[in-house]
C-alpha atoms as a PDB file:
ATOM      1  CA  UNK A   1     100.510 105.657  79.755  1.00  0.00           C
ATOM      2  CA  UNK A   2     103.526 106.231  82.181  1.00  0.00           C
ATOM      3  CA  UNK A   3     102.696 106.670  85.578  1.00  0.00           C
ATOM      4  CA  UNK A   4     104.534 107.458  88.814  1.00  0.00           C
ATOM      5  CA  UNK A   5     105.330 103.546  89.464  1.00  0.00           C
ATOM      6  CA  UNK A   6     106.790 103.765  85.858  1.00  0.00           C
ATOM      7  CA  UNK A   7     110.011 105.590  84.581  1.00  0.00           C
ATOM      8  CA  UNK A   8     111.993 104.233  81.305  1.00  0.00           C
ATOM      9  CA  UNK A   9     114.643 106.484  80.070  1.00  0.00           C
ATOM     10  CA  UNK A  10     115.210 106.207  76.013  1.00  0.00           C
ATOM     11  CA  UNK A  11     119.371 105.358  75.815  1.00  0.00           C
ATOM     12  CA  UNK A  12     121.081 103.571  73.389  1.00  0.00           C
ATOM     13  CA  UNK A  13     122.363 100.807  73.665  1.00  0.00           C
ATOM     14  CA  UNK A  14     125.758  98.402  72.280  1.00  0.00           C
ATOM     15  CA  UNK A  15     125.731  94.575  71.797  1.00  0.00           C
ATOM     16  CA  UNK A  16     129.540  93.917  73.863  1.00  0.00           C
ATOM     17  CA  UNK A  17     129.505  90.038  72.444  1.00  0.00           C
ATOM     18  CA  UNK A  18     131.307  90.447  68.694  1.00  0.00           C
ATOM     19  CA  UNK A  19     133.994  93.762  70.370  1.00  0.00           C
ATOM     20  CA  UNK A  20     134.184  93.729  73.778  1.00  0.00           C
ATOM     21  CA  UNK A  21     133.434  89.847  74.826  1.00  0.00           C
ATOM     22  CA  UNK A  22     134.395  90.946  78.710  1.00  0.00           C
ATOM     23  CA  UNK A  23     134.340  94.736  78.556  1.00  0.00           C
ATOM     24  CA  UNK A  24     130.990  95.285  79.797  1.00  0.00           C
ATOM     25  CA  UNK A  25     132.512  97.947  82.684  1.00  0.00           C
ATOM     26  CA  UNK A  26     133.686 100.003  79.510  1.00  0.00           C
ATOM     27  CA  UNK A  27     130.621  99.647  77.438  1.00  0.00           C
ATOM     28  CA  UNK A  28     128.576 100.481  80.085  1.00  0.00           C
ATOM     29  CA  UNK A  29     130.024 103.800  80.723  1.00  0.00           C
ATOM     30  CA  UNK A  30     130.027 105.101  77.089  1.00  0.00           C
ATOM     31  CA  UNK A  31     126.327 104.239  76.897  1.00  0.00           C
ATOM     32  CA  UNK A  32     126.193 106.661  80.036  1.00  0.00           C
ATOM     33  CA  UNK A  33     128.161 108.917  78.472  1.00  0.00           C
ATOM     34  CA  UNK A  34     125.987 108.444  75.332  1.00  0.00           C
ATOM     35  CA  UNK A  35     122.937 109.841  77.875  1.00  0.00           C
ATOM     36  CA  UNK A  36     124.482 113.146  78.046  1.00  0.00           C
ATOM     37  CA  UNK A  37     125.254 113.400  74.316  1.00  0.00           C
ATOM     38  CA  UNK A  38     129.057 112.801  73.529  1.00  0.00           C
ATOM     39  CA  UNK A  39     129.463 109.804  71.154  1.00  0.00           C
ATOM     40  CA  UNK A  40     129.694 106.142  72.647  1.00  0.00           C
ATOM     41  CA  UNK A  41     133.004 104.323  71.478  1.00  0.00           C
ATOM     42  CA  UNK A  42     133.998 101.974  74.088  1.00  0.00           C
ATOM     43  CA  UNK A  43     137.042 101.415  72.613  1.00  0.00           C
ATOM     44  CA  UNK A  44     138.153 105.207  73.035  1.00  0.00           C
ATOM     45  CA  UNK A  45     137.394 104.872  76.488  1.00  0.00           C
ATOM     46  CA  UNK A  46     139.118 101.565  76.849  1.00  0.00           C
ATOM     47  CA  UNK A  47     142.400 102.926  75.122  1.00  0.00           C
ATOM     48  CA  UNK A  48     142.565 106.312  76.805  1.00  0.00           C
ATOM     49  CA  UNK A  49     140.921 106.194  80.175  1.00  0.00           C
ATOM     50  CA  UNK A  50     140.282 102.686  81.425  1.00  0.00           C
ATOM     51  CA  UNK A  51     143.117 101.813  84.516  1.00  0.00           C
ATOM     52  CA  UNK A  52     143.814  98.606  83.828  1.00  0.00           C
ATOM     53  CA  UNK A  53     146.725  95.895  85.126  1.00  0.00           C
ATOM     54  CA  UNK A  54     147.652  92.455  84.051  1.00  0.00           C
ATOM     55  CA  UNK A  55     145.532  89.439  84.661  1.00  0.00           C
ATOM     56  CA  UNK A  56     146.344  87.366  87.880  1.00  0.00           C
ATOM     57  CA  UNK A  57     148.932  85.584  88.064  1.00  0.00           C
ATOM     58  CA  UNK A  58     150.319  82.704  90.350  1.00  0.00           C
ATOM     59  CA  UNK A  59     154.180  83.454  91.705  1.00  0.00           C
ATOM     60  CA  UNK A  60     155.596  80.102  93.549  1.00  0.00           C
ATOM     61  CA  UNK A  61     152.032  78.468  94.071  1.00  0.00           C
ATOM     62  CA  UNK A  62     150.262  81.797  95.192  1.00  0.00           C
ATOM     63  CA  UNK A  63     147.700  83.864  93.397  1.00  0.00           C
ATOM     64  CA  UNK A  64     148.570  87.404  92.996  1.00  0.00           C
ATOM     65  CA  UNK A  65     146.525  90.821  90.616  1.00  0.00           C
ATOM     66  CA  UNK A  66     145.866  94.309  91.483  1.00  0.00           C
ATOM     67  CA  UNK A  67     142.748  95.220  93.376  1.00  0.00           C
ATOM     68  CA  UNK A  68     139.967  95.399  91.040  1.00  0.00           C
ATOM     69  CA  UNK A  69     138.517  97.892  92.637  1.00  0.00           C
ATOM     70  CA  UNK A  70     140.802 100.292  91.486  1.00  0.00           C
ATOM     71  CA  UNK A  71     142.082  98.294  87.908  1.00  0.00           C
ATOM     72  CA  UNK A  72     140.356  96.601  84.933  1.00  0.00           C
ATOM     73  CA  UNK A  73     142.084  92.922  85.335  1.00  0.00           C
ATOM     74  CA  UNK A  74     143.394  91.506  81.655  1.00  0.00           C
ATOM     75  CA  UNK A  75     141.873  92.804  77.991  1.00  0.00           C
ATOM     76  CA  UNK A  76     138.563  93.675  77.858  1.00  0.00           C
ATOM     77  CA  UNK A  77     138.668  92.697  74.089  1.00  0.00           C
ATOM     78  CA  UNK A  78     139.179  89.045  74.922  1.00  0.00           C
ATOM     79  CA  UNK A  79     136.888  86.317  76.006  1.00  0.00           C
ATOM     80  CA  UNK A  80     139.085  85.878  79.278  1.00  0.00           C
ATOM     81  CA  UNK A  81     139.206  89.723  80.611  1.00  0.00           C
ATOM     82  CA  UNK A  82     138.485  89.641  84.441  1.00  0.00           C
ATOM     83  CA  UNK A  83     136.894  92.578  85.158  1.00  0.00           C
ATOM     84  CA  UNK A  84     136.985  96.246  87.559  1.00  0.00           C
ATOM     85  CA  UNK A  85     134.195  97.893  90.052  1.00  0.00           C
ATOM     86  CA  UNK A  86     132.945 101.328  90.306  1.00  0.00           C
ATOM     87  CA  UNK A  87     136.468 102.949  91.343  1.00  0.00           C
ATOM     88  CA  UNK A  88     137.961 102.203  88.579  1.00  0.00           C
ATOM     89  CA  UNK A  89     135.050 103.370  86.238  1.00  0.00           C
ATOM     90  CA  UNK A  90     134.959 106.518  88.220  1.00  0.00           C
ATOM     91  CA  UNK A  91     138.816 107.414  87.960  1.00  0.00           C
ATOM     92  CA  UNK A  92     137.477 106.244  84.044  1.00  0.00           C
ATOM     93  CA  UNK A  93     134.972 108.779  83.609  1.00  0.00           C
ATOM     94  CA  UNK A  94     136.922 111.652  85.179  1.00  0.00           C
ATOM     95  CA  UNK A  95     140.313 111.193  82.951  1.00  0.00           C
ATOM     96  CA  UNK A  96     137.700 111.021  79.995  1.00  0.00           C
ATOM     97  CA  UNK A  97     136.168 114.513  80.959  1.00  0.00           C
ATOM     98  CA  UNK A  98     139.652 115.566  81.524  1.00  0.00           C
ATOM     99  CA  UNK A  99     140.958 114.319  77.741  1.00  0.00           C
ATOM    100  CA  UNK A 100     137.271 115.876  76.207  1.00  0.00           C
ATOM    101  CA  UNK A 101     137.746 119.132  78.317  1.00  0.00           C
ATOM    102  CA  UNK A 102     134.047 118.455  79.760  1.00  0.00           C
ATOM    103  CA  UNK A 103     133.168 119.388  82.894  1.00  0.00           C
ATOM    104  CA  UNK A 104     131.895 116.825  84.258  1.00  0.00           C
ATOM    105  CA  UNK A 105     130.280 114.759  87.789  1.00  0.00           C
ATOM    106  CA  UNK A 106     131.253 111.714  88.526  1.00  0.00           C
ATOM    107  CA  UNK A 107     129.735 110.268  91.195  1.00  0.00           C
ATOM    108  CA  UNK A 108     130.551 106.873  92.880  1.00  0.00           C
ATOM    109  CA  UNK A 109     127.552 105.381  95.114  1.00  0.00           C
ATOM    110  CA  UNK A 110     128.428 102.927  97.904  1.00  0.00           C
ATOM    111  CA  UNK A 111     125.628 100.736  99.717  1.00  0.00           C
ATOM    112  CA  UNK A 112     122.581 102.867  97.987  1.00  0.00           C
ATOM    113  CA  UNK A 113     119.146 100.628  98.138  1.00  0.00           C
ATOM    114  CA  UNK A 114     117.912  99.803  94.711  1.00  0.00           C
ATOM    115  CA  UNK A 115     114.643 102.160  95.332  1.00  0.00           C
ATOM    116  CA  UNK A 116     117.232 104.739  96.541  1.00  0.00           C
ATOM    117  CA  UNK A 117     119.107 104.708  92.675  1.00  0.00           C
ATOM    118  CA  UNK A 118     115.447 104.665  91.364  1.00  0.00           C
ATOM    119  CA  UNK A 119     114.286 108.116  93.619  1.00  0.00           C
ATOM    120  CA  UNK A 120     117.472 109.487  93.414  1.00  0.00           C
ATOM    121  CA  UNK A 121     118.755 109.229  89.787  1.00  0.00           C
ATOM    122  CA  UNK A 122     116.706 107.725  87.719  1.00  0.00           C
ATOM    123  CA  UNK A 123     113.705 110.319  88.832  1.00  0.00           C
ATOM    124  CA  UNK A 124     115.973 113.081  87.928  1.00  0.00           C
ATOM    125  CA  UNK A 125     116.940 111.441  84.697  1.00  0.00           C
ATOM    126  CA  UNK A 126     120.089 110.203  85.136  1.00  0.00           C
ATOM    127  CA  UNK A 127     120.886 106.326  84.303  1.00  0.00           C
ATOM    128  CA  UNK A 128     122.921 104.372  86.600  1.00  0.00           C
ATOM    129  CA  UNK A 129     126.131 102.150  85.941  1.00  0.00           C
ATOM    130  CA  UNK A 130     125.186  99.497  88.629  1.00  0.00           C
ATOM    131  CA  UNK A 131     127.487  96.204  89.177  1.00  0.00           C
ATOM    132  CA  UNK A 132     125.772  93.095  89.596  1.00  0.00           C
ATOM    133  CA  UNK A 133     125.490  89.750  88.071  1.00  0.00           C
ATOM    134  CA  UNK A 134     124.803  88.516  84.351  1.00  0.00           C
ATOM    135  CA  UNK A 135     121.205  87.780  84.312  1.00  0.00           C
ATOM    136  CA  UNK A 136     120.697  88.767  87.606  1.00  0.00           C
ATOM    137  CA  UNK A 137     122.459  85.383  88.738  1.00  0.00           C
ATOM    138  CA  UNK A 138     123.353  85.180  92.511  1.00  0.00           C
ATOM    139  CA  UNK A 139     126.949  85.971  92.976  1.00  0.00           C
ATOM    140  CA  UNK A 140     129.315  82.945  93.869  1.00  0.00           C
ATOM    141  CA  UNK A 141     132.730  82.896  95.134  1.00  0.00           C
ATOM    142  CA  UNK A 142     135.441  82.173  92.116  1.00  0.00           C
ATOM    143  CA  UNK A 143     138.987  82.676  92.648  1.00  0.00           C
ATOM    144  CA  UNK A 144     141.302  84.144  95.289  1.00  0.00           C
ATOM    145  CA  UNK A 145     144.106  85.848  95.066  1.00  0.00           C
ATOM    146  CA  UNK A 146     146.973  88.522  96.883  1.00  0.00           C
ATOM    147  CA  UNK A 147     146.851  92.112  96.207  1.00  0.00           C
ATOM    148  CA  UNK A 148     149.535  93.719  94.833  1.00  0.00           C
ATOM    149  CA  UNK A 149     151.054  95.499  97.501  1.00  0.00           C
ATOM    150  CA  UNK A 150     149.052  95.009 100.722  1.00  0.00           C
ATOM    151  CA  UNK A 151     148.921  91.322 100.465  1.00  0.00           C
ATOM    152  CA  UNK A 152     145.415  91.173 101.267  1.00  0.00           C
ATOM    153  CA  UNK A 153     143.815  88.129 100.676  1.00  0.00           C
ATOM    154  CA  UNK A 154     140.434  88.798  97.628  1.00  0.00           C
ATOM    155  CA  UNK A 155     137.719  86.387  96.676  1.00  0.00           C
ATOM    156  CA  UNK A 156     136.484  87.457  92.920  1.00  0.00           C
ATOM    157  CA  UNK A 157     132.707  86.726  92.409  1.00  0.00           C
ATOM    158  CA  UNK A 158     130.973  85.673  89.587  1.00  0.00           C
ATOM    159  CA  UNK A 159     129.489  85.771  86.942  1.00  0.00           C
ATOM    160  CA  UNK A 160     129.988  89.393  87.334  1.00  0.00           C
ATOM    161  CA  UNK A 161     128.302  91.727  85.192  1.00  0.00           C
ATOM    162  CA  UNK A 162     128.118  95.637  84.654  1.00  0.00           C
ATOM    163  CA  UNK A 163     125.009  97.675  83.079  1.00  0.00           C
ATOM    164  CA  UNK A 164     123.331 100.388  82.668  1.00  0.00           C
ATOM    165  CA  UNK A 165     119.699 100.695  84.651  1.00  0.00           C
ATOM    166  CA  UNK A 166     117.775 103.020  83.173  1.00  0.00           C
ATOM    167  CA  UNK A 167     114.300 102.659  84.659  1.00  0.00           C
ATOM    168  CA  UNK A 168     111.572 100.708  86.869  1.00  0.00           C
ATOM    169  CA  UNK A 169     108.524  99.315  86.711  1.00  0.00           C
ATOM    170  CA  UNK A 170     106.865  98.576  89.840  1.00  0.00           C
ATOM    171  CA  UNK A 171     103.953  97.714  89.024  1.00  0.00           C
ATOM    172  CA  UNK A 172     105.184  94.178  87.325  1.00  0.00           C
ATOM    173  CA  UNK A 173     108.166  94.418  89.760  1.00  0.00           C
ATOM    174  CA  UNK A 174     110.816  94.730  87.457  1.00  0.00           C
ATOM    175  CA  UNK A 175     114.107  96.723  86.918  1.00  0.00           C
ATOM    176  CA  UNK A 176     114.831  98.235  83.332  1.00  0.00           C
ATOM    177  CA  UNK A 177     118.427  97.814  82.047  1.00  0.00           C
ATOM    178  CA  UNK A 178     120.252  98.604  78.824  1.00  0.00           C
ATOM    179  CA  UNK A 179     122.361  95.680  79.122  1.00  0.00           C
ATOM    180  CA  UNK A 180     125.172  94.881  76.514  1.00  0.00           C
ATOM    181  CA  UNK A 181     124.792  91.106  76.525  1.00  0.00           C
ATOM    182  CA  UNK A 182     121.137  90.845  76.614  1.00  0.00           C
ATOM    183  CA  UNK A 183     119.231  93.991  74.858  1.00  0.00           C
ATOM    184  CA  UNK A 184     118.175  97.330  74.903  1.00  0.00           C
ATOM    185  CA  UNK A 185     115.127  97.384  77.057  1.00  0.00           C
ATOM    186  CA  UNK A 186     116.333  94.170  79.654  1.00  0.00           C
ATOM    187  CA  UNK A 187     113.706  93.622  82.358  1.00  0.00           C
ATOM    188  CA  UNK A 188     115.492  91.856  85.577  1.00  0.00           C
ATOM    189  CA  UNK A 189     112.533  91.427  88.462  1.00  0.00           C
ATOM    190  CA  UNK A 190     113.511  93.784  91.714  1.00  0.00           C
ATOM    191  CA  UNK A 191     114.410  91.189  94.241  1.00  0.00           C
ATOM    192  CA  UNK A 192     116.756  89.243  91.580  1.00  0.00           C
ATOM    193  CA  UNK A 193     118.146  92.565  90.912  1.00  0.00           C
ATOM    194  CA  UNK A 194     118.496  93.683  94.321  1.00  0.00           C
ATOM    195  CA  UNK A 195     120.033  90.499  95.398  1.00  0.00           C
ATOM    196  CA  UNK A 196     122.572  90.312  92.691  1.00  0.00           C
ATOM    197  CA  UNK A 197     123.180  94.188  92.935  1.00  0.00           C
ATOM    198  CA  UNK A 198     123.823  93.558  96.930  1.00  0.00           C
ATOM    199  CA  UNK A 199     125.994  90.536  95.992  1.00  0.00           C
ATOM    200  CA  UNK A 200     128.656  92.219  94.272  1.00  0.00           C
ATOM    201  CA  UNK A 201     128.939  94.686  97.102  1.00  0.00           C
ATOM    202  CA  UNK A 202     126.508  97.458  95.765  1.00  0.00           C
ATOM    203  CA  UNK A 203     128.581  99.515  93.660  1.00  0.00           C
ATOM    204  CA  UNK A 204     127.193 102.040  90.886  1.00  0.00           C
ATOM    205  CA  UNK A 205     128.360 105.006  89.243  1.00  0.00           C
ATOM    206  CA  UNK A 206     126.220 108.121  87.845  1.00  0.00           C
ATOM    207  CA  UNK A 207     128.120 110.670  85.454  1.00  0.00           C
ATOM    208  CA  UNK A 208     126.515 114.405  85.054  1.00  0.00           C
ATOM    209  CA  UNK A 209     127.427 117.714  83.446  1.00  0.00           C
ATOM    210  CA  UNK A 210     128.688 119.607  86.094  1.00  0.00           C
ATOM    211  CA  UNK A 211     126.114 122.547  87.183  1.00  0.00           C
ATOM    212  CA  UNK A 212     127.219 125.937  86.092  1.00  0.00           C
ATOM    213  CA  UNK A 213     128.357 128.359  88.879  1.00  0.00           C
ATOM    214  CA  UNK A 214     126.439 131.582  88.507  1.00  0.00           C
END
């Protein structure tokens, strides 16, 4: 019996491993996508809507790549694809909508508490594409690079993961993910999922049908 500490929204769900080795960002958002009824293919999304730019590269002994923020690093359909963050999955979702004709919401969270994505979309029905770690890992630094045109310095951190939480349990203190390299129904416990979540900056994406003006 489900109870108020309890809420498990039914998705679907995609095994990334055999397709889409590193494209977890992509899969992610067609299982969201998926939620609101339009068929999941990952690959259209990947081919069509997916900002991407080259994989990093070192120019006289210095690093340089785009800011993955804003770009999917590499080939998601390869083993060594880097990886993007909720910007990029957000411009993502909105040229989708815009190739579909749906009308759409995108919305890109910044610094919103786990319990906060739980009373705030998952309540209402809505799963989350939330950036954290595979296997709820803690985040370590990996490598650094330039940014293509500011110069910046960036740290990447791994091993980076993207999925798609679609419920909690707190009674055995668990979050409930539909996560494309372990399963449909994942269970991560809350303060390995907050941590990780927190770790890789606290990024997450919800997508909605627009409401209907009256």
């Amino acid at each position: 019996m489900k109870t108020k500490d309890e809420r498990i929204l039914e998705t679907q769900w995609l095994d990334q491993h055999e397709k889409w080795p590193t494209g977890c960002e992509s899969v992610t958002a067609a299982l969201a996508l998926g939620w609101l009824g339009y068929p999941v293919d990952p690959d259209f999304f990947i081919d069509n809507c997916l900002p991407r730019a080259p994989y990093p590269r070192e120019e006289d002994g210095i690093w340089r790549a785009a800011d993955p923020e804003d770009y999917y690093l590499g080939d998601p359909r390869t083993q060594d694809g880097w990886g993007c963050f909720a910007p990029a999955i957000r411009r993502g979702l909105e040229r989708w909508a815009d190739l579909k004709g749906e009308d759409l919401l995108v919305r890109e969270l910044h610094g919103v508490p786990l319990d906060g994505l739980f009373r705030g979309e998952i309540d209402r029905g809505y799963p989350v594409i939330l950036f954290a770690t595979m296997g709820m890992a803690a985040p370590r630094r990996s490598r650094s690079w330039l940014l293509d045109g500011s110069g910046r310095p960036y740290t990447w951190k791994t091993p980076m993961h993207c999925l798609l939480l679609i419920g909690y349990d707190r009674g055995s203190g668990e979050a409930v993910f539909s996560d494309p390299l372990a399963g449909p129904r994942t269970r991560y416990p809350l303060a390995d999922t907050e941590r990780a979540y927190r770790g890789m900056g606290a990024e997450a994406v919800v997508v909605e049908r627009a409401a209907k003006g009256k």
